[in-house]
PDB file of N, CA and C in Angstrom:
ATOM      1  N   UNK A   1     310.649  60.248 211.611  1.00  0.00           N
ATOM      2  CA  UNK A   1     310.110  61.583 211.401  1.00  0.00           C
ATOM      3  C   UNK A   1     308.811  61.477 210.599  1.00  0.00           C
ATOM      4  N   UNK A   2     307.399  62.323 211.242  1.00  0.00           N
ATOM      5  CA  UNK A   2     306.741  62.070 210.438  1.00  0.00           C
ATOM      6  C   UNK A   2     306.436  63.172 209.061  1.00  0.00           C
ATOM      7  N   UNK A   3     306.002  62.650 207.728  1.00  0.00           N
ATOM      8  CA  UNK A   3     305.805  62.958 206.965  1.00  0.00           C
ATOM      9  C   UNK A   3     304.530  64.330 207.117  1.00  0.00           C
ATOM     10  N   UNK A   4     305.081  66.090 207.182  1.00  0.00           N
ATOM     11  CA  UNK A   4     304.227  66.718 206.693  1.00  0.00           C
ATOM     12  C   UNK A   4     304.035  67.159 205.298  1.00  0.00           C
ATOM     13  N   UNK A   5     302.587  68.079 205.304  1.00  0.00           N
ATOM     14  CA  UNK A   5     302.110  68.172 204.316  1.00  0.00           C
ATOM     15  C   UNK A   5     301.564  69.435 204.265  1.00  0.00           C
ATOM     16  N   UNK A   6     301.543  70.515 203.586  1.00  0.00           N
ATOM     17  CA  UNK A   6     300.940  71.435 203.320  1.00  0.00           C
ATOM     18  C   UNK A   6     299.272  71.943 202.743  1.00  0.00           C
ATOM     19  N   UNK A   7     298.850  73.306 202.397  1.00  0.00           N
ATOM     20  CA  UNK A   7     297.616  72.764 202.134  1.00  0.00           C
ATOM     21  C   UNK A   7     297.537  72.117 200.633  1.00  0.00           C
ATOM     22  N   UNK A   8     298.412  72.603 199.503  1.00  0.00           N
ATOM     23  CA  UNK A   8     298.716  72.128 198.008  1.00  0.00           C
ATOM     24  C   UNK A   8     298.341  70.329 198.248  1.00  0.00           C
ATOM     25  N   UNK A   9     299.465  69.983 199.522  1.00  0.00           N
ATOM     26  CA  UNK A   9     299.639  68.358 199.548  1.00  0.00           C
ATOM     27  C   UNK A   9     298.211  68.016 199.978  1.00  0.00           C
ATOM     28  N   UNK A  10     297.631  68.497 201.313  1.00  0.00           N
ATOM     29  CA  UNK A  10     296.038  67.993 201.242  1.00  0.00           C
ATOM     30  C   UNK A  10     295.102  67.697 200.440  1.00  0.00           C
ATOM     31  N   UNK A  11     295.354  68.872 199.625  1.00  0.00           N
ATOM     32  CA  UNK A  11     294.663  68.638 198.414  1.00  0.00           C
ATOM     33  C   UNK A  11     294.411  68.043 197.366  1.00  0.00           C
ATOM     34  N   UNK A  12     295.711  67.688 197.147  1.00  0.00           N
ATOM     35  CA  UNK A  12     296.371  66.224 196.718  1.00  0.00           C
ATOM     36  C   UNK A  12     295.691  64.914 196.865  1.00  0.00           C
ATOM     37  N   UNK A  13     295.935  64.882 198.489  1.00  0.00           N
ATOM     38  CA  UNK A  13     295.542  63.718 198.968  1.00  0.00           C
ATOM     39  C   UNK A  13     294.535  63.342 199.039  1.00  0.00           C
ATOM     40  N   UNK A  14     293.012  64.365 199.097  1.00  0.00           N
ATOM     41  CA  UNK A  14     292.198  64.244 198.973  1.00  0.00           C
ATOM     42  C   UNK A  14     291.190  64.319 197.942  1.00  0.00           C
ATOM     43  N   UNK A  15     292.215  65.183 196.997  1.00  0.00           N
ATOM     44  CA  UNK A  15     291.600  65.027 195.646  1.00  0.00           C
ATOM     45  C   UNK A  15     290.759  66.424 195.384  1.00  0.00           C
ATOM     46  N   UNK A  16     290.712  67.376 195.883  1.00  0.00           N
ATOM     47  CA  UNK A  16     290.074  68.802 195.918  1.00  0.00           C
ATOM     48  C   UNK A  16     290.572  69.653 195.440  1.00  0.00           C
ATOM     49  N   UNK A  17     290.399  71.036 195.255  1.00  0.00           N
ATOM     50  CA  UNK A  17     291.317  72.508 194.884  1.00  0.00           C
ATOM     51  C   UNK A  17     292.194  72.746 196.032  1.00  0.00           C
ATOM     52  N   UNK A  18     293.430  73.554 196.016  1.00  0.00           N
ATOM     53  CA  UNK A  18     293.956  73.948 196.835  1.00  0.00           C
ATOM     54  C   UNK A  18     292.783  75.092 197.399  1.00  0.00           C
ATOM     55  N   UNK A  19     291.865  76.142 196.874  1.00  0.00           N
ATOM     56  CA  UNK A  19     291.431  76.523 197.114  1.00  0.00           C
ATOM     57  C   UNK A  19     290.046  76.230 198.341  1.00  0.00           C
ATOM     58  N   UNK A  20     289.353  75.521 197.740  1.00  0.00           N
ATOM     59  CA  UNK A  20     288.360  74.621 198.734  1.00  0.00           C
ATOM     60  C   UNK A  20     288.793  73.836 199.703  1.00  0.00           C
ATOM     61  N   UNK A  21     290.199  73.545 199.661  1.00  0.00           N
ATOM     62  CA  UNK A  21     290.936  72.980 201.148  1.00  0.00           C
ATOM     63  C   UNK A  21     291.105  73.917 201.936  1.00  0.00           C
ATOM     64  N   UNK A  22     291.814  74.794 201.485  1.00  0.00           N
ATOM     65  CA  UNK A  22     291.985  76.430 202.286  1.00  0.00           C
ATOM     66  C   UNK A  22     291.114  76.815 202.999  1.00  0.00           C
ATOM     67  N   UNK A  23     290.141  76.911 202.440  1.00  0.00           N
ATOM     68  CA  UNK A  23     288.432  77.806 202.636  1.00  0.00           C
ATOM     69  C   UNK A  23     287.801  77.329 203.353  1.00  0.00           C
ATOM     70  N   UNK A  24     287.570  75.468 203.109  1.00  0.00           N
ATOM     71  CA  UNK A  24     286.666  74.510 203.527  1.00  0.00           C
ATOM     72  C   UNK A  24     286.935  73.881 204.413  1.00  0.00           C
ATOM     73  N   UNK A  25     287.937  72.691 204.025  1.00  0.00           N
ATOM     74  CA  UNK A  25     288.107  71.588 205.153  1.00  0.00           C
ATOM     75  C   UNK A  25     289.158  72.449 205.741  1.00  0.00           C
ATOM     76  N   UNK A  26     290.146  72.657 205.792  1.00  0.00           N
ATOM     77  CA  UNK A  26     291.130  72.920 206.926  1.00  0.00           C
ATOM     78  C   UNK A  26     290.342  73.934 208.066  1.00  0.00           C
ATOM     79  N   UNK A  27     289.095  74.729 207.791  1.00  0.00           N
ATOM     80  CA  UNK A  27     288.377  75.276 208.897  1.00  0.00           C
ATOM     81  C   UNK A  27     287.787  74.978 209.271  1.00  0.00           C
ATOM     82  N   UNK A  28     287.531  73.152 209.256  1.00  0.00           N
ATOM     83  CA  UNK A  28     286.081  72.303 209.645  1.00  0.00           C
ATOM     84  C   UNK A  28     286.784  72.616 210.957  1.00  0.00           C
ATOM     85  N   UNK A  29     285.691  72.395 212.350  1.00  0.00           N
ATOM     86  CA  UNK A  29     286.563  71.974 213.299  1.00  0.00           C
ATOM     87  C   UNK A  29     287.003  70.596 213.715  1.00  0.00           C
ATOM     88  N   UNK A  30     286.333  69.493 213.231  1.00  0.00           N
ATOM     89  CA  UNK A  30     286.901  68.347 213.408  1.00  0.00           C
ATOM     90  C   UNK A  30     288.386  68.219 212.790  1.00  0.00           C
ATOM     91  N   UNK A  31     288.668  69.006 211.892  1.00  0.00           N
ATOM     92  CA  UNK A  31     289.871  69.159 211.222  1.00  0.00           C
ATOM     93  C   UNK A  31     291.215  69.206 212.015  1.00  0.00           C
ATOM     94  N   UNK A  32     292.485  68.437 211.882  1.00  0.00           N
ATOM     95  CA  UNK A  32     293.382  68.327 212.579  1.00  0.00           C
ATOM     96  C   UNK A  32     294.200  69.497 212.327  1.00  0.00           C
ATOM     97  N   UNK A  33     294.555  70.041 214.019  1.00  0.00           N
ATOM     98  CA  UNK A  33     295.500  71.354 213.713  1.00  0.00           C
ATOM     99  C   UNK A  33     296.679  71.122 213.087  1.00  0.00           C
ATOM    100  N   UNK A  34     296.802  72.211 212.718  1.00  0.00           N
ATOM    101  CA  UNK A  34     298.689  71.997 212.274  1.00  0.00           C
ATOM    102  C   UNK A  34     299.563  71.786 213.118  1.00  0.00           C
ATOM    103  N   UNK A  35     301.032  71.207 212.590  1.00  0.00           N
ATOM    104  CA  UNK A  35     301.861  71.034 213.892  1.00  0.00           C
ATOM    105  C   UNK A  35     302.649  71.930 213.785  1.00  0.00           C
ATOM    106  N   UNK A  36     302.786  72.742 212.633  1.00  0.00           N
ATOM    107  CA  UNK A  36     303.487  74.143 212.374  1.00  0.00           C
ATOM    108  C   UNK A  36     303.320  74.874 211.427  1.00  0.00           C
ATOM    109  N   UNK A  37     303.176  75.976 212.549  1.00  0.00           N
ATOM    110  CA  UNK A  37     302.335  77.279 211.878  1.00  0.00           C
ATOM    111  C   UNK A  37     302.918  78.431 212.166  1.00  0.00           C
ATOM    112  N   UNK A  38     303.817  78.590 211.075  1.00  0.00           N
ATOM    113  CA  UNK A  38     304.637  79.865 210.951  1.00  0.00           C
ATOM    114  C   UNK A  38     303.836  80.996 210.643  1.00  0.00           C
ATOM    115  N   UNK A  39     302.614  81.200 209.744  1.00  0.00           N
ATOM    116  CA  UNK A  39     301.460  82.574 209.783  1.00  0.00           C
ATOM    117  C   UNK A  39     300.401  81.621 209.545  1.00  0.00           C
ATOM    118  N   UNK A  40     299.885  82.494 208.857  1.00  0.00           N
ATOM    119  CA  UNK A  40     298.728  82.045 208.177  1.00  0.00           C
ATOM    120  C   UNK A  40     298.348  81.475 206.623  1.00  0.00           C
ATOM    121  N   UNK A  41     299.931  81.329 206.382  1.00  0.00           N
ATOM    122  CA  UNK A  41     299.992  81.210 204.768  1.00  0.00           C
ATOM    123  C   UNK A  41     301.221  80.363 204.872  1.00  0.00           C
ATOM    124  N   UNK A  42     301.470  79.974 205.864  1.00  0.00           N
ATOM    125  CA  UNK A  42     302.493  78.357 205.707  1.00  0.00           C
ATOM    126  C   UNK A  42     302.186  77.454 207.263  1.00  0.00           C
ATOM    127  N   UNK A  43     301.968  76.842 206.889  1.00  0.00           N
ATOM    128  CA  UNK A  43     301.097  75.912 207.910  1.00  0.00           C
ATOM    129  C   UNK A  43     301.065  74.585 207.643  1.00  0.00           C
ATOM    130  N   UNK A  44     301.738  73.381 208.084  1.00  0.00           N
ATOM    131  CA  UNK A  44     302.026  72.173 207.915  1.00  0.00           C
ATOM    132  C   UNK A  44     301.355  71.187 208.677  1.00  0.00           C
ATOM    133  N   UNK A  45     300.712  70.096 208.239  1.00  0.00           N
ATOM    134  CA  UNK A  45     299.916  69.063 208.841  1.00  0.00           C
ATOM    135  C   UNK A  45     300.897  67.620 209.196  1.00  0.00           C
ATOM    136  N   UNK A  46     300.587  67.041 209.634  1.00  0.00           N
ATOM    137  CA  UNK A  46     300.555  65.780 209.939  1.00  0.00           C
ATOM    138  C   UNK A  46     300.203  64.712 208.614  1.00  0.00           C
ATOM    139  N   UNK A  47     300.528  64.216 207.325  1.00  0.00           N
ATOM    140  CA  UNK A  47     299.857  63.341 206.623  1.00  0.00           C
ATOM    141  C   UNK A  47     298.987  62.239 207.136  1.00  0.00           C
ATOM    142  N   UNK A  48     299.594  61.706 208.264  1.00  0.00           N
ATOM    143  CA  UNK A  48     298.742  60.463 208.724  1.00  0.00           C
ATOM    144  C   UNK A  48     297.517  60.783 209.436  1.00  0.00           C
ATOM    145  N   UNK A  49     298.069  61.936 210.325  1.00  0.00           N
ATOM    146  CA  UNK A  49     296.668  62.655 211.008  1.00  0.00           C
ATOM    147  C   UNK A  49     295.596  62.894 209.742  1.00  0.00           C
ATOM    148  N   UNK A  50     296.332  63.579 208.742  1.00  0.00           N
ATOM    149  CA  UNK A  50     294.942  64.372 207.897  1.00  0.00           C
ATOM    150  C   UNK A  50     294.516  62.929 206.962  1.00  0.00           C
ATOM    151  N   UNK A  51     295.008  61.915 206.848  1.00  0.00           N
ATOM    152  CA  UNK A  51     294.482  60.420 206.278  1.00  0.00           C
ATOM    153  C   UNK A  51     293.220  60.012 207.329  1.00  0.00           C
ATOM    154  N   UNK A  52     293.676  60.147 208.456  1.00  0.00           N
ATOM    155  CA  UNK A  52     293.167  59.619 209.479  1.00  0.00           C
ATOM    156  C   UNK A  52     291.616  60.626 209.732  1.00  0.00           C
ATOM    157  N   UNK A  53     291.473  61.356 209.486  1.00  0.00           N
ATOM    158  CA  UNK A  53     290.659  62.144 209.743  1.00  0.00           C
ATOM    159  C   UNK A  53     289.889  62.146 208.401  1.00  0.00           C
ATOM    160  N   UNK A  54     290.285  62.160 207.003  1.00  0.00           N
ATOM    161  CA  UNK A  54     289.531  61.935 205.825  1.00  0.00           C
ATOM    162  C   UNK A  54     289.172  60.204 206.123  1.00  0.00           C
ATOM    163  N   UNK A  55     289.352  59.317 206.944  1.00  0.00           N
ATOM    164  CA  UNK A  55     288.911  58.204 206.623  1.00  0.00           C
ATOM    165  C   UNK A  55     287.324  57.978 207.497  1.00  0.00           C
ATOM    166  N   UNK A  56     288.260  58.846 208.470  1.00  0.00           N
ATOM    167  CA  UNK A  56     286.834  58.843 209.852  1.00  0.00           C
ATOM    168  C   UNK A  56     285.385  59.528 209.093  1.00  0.00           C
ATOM    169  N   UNK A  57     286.170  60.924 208.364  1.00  0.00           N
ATOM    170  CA  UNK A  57     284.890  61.424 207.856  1.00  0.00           C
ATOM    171  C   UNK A  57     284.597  60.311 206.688  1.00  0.00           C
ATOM    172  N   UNK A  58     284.498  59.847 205.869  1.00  0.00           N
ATOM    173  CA  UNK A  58     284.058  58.826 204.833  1.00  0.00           C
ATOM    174  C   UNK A  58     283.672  57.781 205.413  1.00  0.00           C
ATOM    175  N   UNK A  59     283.841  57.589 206.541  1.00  0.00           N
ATOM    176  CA  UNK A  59     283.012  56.153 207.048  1.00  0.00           C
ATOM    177  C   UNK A  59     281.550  56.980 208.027  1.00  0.00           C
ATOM    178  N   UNK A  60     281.561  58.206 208.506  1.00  0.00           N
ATOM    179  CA  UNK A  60     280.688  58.724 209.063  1.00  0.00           C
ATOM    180  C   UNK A  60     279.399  59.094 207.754  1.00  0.00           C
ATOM    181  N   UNK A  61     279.780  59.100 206.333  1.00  0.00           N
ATOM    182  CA  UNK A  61     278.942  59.673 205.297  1.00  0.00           C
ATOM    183  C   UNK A  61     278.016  58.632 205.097  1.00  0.00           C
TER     184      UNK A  61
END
């Protein structure tokens, strides 16, 4: 089973506000969709996807 993550945990992982994850990256569009999205205010990622996608962007900078 893979490990999700919310936006609190993104934020986490990446080291940002829950706020500026909310706002910012989770509406980039390169940004990986959720795999469940009960509204708009609980919405769960993929951890490896959203690793995978903060690594791509840091090697593109």
């Amino acid at each position: 089973m893979q490990k999700r993550v919310n936006i609190a945990g993104i934020a986490e992982l990446l080291g940002y506000s829950v706020r500026h994850t909310r706002d910012y990256v989770t509406k980039r569009p390169d940004f990986p969709k959720p795999i469940i999205a009960l509204s708009t205010h609980n919405r769960w990622w993929s951890e490896v996807e959203v690793l995978r996608w903060a690594e791509r962007v840091s090697q593109a900078a």
